[in-house]
N, C-alpha and C. Protein backbone atom coordinates (compact mmCIF):
# COMPACT_ATOMS: atom_id res chain seq x y z
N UNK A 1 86.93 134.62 76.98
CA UNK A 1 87.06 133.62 75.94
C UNK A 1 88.18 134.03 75.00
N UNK A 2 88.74 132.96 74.42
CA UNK A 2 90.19 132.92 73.50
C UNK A 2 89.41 132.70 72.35
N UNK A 3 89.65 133.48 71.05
CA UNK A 3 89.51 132.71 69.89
C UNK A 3 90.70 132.47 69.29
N UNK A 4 91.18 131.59 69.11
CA UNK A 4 92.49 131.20 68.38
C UNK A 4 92.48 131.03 66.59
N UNK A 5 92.64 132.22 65.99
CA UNK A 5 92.69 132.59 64.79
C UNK A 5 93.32 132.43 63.53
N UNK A 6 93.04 132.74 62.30
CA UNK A 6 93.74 133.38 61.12
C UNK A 6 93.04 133.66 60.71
N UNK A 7 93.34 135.71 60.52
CA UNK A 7 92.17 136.27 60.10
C UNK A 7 92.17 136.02 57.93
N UNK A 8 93.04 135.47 57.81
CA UNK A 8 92.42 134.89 56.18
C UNK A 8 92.16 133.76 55.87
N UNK A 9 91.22 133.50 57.09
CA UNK A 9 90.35 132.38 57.06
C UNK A 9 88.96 132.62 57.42
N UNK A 10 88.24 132.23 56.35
CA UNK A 10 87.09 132.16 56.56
C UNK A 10 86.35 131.26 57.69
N UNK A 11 87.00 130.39 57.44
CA UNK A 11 85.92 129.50 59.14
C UNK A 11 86.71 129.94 60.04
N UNK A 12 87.63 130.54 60.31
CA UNK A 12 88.13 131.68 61.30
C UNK A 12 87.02 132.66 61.71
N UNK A 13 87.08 133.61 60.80
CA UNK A 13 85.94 134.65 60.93
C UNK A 13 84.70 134.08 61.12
N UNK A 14 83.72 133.49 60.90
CA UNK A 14 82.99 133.06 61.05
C UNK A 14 82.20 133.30 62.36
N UNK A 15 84.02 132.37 63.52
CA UNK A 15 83.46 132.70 64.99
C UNK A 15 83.64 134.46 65.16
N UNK A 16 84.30 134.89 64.69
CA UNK A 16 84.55 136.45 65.25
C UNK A 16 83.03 136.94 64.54
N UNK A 17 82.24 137.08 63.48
CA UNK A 17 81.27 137.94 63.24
C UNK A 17 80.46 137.45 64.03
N UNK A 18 79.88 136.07 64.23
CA UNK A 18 79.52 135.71 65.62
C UNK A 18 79.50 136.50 66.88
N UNK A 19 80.49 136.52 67.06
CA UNK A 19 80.89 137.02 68.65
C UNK A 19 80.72 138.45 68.62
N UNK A 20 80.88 138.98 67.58
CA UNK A 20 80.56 140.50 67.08
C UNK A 20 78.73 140.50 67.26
N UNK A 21 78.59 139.65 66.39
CA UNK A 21 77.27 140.33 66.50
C UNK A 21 76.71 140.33 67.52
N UNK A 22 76.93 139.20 68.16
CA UNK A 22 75.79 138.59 69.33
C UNK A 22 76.81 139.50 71.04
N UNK A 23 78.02 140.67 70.81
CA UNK A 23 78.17 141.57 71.12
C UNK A 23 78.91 140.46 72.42
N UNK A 24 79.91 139.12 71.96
CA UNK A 24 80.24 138.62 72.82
C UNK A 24 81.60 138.71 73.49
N UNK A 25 82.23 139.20 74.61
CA UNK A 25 83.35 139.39 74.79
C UNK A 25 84.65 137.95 74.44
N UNK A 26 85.86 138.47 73.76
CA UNK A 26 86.85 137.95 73.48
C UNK A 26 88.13 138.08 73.30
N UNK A 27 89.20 137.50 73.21
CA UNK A 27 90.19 137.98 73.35
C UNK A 27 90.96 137.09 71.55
N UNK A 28 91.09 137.72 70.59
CA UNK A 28 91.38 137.59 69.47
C UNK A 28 93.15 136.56 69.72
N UNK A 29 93.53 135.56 69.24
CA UNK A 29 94.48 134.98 69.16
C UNK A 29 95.59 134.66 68.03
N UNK A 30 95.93 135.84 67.41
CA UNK A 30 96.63 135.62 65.64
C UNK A 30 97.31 134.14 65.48
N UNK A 31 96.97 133.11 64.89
CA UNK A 31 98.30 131.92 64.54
C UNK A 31 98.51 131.64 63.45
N UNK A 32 99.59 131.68 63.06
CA UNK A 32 100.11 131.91 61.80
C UNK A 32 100.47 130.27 61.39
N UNK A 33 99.11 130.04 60.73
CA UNK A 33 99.24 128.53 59.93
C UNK A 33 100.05 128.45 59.35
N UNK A 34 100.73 129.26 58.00
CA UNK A 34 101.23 128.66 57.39
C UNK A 34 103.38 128.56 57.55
N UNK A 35 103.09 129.17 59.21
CA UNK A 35 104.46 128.66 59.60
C UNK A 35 104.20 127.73 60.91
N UNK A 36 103.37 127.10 60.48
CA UNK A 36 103.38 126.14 62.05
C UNK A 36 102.84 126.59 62.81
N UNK A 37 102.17 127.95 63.19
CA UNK A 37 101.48 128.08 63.59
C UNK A 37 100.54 127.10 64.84
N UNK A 38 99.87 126.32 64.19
CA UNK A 38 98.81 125.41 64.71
C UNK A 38 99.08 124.09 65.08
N UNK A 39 100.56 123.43 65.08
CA UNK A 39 100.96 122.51 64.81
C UNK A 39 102.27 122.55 66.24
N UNK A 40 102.20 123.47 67.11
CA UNK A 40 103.14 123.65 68.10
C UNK A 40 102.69 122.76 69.59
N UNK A 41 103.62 122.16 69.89
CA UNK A 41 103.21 121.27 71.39
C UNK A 41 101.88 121.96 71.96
N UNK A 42 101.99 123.05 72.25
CA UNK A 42 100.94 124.06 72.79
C UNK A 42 99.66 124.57 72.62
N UNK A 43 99.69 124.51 70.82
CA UNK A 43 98.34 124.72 70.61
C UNK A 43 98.03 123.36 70.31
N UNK A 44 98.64 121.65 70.64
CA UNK A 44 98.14 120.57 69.94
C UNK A 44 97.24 120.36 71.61
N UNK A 45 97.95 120.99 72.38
CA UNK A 45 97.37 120.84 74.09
C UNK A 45 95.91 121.24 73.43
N UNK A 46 95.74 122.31 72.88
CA UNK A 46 94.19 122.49 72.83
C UNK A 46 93.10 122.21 71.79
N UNK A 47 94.09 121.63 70.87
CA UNK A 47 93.29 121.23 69.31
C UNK A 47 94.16 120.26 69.26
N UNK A 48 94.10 118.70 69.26
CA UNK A 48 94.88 117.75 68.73
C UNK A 48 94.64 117.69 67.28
N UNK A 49 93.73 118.23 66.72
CA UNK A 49 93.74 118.21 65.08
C UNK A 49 94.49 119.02 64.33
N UNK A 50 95.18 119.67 65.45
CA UNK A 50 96.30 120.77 64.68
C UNK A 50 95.69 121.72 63.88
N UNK A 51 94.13 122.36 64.31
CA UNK A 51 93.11 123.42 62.95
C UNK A 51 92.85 124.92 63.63
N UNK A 52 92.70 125.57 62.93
CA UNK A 52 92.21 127.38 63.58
C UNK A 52 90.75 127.05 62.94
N UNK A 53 89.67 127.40 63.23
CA UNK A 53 89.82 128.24 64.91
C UNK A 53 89.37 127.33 65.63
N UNK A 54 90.25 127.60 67.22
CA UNK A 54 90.07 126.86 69.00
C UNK A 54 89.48 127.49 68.97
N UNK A 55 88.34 127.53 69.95
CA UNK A 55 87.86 128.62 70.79
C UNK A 55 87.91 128.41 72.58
N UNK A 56 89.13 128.93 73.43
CA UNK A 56 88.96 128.41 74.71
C UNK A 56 87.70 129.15 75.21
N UNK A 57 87.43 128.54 76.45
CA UNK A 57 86.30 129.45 77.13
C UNK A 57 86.97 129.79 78.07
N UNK A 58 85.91 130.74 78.53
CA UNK A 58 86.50 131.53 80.33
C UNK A 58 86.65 130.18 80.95
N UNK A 59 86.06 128.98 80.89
CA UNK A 59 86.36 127.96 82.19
C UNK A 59 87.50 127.11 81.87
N UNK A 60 88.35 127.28 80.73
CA UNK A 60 89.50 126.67 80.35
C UNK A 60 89.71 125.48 79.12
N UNK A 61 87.51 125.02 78.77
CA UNK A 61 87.43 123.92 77.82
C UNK A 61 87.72 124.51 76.38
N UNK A 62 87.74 123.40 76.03
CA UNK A 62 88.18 123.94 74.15
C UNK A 62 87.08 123.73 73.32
N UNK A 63 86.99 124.22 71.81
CA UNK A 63 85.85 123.65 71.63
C UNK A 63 86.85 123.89 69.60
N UNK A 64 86.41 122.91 69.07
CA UNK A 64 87.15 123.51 67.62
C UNK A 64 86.11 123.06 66.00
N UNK A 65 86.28 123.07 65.33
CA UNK A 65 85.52 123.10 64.13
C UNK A 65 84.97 124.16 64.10
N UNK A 66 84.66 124.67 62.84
CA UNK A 66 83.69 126.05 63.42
C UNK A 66 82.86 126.29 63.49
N UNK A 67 81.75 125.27 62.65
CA UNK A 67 80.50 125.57 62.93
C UNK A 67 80.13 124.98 64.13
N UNK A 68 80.72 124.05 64.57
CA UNK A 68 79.94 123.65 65.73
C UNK A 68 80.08 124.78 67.10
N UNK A 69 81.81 125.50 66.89
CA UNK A 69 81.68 126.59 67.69
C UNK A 69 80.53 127.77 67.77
N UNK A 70 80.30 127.93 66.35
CA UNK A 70 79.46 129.18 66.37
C UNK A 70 77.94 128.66 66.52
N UNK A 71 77.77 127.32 66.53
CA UNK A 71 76.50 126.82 67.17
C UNK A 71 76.46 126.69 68.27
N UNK A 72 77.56 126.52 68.91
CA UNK A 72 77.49 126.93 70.59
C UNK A 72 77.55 128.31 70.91
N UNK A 73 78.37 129.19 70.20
CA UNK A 73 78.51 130.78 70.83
C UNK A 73 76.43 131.28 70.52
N UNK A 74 76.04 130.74 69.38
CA UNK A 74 74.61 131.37 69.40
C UNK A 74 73.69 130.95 70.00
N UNK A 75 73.33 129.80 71.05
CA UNK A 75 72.98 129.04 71.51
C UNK A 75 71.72 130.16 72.15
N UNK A 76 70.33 130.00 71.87
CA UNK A 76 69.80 131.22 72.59
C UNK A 76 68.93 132.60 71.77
N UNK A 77 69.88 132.73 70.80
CA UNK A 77 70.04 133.99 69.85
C UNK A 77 69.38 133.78 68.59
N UNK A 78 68.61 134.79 67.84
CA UNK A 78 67.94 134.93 66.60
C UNK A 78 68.59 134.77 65.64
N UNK A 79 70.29 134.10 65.48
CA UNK A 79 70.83 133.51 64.68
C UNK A 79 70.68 132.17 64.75
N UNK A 80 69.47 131.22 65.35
CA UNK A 80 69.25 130.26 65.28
C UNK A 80 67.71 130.24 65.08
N UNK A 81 67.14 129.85 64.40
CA UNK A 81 65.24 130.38 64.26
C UNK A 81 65.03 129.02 65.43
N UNK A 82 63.86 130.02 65.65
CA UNK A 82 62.65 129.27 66.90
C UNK A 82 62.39 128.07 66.17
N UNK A 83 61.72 128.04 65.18
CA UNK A 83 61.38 126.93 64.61
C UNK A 83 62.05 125.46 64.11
N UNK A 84 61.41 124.29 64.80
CA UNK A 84 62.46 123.58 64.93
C UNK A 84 62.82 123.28 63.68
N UNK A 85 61.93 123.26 62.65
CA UNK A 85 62.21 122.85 60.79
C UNK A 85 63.41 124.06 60.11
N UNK A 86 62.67 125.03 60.76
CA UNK A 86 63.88 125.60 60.17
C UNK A 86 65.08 125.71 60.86
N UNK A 87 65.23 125.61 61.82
CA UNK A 87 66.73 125.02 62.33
C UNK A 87 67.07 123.80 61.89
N UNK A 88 66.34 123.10 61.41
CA UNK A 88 66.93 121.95 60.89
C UNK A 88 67.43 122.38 59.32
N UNK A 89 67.01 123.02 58.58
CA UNK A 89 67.24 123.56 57.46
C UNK A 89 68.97 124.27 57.55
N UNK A 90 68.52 125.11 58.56
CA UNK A 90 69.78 125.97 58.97
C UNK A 90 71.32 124.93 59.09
N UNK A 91 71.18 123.49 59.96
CA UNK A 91 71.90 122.69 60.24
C UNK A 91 72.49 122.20 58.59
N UNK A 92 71.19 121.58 58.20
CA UNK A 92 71.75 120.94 56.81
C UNK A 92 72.24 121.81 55.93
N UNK A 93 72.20 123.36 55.96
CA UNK A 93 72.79 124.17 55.25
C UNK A 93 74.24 124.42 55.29
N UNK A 94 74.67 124.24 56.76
CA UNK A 94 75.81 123.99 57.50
C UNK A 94 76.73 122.77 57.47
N UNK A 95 75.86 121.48 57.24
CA UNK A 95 76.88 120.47 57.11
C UNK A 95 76.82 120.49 55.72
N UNK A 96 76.37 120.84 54.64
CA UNK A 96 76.29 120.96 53.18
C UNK A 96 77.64 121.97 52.71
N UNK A 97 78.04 123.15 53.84
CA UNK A 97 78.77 123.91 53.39
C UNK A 97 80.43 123.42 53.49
N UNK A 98 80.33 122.71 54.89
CA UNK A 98 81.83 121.75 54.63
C UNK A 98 81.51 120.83 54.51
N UNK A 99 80.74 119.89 53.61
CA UNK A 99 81.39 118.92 52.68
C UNK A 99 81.10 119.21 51.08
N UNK A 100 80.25 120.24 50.92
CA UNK A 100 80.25 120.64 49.39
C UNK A 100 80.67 121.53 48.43
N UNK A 101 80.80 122.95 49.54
CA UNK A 101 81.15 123.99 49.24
C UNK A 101 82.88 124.37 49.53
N UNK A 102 82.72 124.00 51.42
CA UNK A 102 84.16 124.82 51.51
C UNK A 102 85.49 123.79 50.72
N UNK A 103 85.12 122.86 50.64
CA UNK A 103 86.30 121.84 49.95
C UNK A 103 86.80 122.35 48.70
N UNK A 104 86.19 122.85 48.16
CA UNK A 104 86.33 123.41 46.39
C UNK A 104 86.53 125.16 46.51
N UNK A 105 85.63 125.66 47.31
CA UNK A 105 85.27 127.20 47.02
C UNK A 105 87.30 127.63 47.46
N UNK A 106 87.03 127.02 49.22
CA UNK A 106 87.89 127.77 50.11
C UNK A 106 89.06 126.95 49.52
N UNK A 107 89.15 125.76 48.76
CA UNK A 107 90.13 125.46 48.66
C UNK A 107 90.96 126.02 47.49
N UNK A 108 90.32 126.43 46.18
CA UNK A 108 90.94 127.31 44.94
C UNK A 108 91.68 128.50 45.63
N UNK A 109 90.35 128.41 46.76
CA UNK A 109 91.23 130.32 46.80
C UNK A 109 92.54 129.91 47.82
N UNK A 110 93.04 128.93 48.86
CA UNK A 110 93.68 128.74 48.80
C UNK A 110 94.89 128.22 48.57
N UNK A 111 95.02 127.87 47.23
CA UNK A 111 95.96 127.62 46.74
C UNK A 111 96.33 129.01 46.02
N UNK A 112 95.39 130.09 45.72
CA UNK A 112 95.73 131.20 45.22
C UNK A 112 96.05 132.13 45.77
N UNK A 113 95.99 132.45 46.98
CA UNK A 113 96.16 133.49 48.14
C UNK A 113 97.20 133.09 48.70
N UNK A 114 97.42 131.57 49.46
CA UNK A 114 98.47 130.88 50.04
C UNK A 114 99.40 130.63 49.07
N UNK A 115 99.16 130.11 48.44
CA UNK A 115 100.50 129.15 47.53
C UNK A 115 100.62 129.82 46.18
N UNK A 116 99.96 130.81 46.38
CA UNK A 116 100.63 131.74 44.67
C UNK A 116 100.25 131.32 43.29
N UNK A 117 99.49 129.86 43.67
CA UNK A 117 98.96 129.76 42.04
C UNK A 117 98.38 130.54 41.21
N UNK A 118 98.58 130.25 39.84
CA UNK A 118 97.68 131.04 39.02
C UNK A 118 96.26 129.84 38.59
N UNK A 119 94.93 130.88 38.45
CA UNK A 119 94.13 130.36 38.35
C UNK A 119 94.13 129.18 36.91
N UNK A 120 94.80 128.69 36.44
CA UNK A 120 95.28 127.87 35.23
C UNK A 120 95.95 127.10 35.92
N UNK A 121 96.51 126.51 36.81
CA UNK A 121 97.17 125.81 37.73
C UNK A 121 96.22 125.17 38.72
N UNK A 122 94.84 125.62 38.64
CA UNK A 122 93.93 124.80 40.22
C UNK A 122 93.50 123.51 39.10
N UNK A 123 93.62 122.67 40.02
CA UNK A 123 92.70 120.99 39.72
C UNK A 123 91.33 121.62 38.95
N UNK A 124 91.09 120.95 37.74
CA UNK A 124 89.93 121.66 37.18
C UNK A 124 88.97 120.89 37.57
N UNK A 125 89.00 119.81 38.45
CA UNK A 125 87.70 118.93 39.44
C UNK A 125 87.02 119.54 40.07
N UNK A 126 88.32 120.44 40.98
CA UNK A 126 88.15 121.53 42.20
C UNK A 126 87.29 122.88 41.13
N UNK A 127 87.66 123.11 40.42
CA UNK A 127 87.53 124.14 40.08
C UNK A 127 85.62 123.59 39.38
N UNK A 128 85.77 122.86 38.70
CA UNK A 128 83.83 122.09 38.19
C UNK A 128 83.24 122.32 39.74
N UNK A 129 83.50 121.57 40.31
CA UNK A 129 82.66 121.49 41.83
C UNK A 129 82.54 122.11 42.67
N UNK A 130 83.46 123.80 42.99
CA UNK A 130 83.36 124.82 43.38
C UNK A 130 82.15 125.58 42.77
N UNK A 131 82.07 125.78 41.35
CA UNK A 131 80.98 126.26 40.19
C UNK A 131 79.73 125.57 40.65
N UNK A 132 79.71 124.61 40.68
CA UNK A 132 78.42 123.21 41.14
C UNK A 132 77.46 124.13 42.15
N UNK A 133 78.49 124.04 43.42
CA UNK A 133 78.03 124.70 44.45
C UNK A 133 77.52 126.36 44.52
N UNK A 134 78.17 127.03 43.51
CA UNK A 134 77.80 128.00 43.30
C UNK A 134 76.71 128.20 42.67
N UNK A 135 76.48 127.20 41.61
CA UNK A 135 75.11 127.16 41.11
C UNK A 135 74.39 126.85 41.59
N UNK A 136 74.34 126.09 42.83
CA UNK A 136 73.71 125.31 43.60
C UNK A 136 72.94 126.42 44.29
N UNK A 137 73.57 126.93 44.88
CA UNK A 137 73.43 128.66 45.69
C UNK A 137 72.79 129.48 44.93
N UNK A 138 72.85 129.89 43.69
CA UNK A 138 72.33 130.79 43.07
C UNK A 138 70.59 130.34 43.62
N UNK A 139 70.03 128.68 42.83
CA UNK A 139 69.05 129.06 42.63
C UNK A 139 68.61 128.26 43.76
N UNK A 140 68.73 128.35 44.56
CA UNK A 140 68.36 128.19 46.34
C UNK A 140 67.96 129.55 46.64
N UNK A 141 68.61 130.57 46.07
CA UNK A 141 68.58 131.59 46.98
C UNK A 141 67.39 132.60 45.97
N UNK A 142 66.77 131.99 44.91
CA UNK A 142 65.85 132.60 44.36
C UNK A 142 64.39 132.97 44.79
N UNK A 143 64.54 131.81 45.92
CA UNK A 143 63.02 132.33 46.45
C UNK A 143 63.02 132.92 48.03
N UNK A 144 64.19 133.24 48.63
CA UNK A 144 63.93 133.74 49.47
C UNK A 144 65.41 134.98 49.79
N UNK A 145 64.95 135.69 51.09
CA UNK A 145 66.72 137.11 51.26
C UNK A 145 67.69 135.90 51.86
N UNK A 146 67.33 134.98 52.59
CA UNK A 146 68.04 134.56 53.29
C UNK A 146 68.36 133.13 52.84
N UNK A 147 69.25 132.04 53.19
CA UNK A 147 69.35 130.61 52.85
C UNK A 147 68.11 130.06 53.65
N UNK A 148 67.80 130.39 54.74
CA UNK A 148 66.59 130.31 55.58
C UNK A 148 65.62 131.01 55.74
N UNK A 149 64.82 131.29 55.40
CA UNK A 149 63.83 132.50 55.11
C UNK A 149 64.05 133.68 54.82
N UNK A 150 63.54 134.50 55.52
CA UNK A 150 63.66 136.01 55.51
C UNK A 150 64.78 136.91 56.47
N UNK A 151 65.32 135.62 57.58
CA UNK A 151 66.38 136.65 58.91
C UNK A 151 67.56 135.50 58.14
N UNK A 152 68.29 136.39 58.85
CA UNK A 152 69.90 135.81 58.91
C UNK A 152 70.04 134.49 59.42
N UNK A 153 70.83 133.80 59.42
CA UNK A 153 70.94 132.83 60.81
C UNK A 153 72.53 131.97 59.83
N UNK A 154 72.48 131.17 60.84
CA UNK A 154 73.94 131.09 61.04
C UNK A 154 74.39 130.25 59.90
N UNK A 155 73.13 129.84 59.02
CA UNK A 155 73.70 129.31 57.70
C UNK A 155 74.08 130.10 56.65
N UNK A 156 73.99 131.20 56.63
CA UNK A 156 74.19 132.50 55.90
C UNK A 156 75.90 132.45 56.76
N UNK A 157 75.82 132.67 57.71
CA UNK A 157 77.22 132.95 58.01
C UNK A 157 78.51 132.55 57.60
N UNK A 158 77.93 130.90 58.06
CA UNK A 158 78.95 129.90 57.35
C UNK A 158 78.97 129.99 56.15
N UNK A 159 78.15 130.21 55.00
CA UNK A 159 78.38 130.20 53.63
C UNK A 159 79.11 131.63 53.05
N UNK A 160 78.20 132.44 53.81
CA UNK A 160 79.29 133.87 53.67
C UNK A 160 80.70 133.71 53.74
N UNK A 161 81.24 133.30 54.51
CA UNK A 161 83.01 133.28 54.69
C UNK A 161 83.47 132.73 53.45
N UNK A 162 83.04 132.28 52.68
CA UNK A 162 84.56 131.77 51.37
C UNK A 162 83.19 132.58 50.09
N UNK A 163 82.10 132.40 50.30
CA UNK A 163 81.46 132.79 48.71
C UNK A 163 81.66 134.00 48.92
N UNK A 164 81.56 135.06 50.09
CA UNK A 164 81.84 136.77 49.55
C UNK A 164 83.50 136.71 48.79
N UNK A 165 84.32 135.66 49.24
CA UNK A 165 85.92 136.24 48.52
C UNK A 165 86.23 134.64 47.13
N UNK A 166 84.81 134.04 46.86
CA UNK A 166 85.39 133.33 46.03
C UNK A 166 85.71 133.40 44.66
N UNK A 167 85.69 135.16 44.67
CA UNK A 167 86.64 135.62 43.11
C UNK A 167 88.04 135.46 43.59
N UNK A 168 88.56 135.16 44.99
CA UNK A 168 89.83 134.98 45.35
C UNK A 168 90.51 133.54 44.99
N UNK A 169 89.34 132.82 44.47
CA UNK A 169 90.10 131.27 44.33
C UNK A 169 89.50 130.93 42.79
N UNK A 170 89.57 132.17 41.95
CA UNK A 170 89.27 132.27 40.34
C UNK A 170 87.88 132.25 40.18
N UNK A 171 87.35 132.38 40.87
CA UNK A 171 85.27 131.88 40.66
C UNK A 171 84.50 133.61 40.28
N UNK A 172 83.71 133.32 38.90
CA UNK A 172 83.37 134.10 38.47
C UNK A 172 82.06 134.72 39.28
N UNK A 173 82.24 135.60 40.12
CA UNK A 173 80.87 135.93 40.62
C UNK A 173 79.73 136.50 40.11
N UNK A 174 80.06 137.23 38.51
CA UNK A 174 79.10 137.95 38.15
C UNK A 174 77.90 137.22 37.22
N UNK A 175 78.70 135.84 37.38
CA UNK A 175 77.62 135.07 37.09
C UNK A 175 76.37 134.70 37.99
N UNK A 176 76.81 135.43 38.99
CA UNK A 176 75.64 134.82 40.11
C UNK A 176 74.85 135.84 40.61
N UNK A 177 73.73 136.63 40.08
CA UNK A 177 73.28 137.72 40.65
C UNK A 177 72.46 137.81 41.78
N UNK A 178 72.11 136.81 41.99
CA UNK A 178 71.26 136.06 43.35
C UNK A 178 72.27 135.98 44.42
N UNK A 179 73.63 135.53 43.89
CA UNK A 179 74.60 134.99 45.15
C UNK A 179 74.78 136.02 46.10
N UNK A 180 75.40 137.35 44.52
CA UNK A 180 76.09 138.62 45.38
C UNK A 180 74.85 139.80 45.92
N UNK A 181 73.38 139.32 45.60
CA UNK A 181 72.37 140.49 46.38
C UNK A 181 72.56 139.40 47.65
N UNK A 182 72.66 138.44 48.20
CA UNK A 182 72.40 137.40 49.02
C UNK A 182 73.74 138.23 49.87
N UNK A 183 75.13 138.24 49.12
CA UNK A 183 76.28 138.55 49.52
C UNK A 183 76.20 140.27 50.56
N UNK A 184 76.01 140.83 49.93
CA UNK A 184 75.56 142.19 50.47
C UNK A 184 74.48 142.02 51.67
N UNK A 185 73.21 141.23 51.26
CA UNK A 185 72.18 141.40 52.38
C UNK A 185 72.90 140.95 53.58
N UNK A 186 73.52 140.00 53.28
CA UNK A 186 73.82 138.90 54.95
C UNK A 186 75.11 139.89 55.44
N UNK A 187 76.47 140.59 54.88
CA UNK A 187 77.28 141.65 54.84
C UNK A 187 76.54 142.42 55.81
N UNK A 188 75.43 143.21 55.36
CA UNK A 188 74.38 144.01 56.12
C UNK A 188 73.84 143.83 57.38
N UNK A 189 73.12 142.50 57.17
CA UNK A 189 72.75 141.87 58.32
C UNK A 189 74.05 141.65 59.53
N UNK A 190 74.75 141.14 59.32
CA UNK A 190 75.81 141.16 60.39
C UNK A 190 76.83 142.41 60.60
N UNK A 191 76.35 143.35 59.71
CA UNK A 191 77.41 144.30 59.95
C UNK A 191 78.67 144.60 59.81
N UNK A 192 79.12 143.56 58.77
CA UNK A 192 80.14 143.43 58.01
C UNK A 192 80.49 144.69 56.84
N UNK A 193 82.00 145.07 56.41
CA UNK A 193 82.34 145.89 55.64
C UNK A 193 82.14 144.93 54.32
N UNK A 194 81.78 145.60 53.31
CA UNK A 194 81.87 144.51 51.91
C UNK A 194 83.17 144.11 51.89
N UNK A 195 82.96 142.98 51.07
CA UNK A 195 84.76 141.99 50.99
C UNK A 195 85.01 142.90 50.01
N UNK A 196 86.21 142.24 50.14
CA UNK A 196 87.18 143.46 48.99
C UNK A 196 87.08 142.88 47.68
C-alpha cells in the first residue's frame, strides 16, 4: 500500500498512526502541496480532487478523504468498538470533526505555519469557531478518557491531528485542561511522541 502524504498535515497523519498502530505495511509517499504537489496530471490520475492523503492499495484502487480511509484501514480492529451505538458515536464524532472542528482549528494553523501569518491577521470568525469547538471538546471530554468511552478509537484519532498542534494556529490550550489530559492519553494510546 501507497500512502500519498504531507507529513504537516494532520489528516495526513491520521492514516500513518493508523497504519502504525494496527502494525500495517506501507510505503510512505512525500507531496509537496504547497508547490503543486497534488495538483500534477499524475496524482489527479489518482485523486481527481487534487487532496493528500491517497491511499493506493496493493490491488492498484484509490481510496481518499481521510477518515473514510482510516475507516477502511481499521475495518476489524479495536479502533472501532464492537458496539454498534458506540460506533455510531465514534462516526458522528468523525463527521463533526470535518465540518466543525478541522475548518477553523486546521485552518488558523494553516495560514500560520503555511502562509506566515501572524496570529492578529486570522479571520476572527475562524478564530470564534475554532474556540467553539474547543470548548465544545473540553466539556465532552469531562466524563469520560476517551471521546468514546474508556479505549481509543478512531474518533480520538481524527480529532487528535489538528487539537494536539492547535497552539500552531494561535489557540490557547491551557485553557483546556480536559483537552490536553485527553491530548496525552490518546498520544499514549497510539504511541505517539508528544506534539511539539
Amino acid at each position: 500500500m501507497k500512502i500519498y502524504g504531507d507529513t504537516n498535515s494532520g489528516n495526513c497523519l491520521k492514516v500513518k498512526w493508523v497504519c502504525d498502530k494496527l502494525a500495517l505495511p506501507y510505503h510512505w509517499v512525500e507531496i509537496d502541496t504547497m508547490n503543486g504537489g497534488s495538483r500534477t496530471p499524475e496524482f489527479l490520475k489518482l485523486n481527481g480532487w487534487g487532496q493528500v492523503p491517497t491511499v493506493e492499495l496493493d490491488d492498484g484502487r484509490t481510496l481518499a478523504q481521510s477518515n473514510a480511509i482510516i475507516r477502511y484501514l481499521a475495518r476489524g480492529s479495536d479502533l472501532i468498538p464492537g458496539d454498534a451505538y458506540r460506533e455510531a458515536q465514534m462516526n458522528a464524532w468523525m463527521f463533526w470533526e470535518q465540518n466543525t472542528h478541522e475548518p477553523y482549528v486546521a485552518v488558523c494553523r494553516f495560514h500560520i505555519v503555511y502562509l506566515g501569518k501572524t496570529t492578529a491577521e486570522l479571520d476572527p470568525n475562524l478564530v470564534k469557531r475554532g474556540y467553539a469547538a474547543l470548548d465544545h471538546l473540553e466539556r465532552q471530554l469531562g466524563g469520560a478518557r476517551f471521546l468514546v468511552g474508556e479505549a481509543v478509537s478512531l474518533a480520538d484519532v481524527s480529532l487528535l491531528a489538528y487539537t494536539r498542534v492547535a497552539h500552531e494556529g494561535g489557540f490557547d490550550l491551557e485553557r483546556y485542561p480536559l483537552v490536553r489530559r485527553w491530548i496525552g492519553d490518546a498520544e499514549h494510546a497510539l504511541g505517539l511522541p508528544p506534539a511539539r
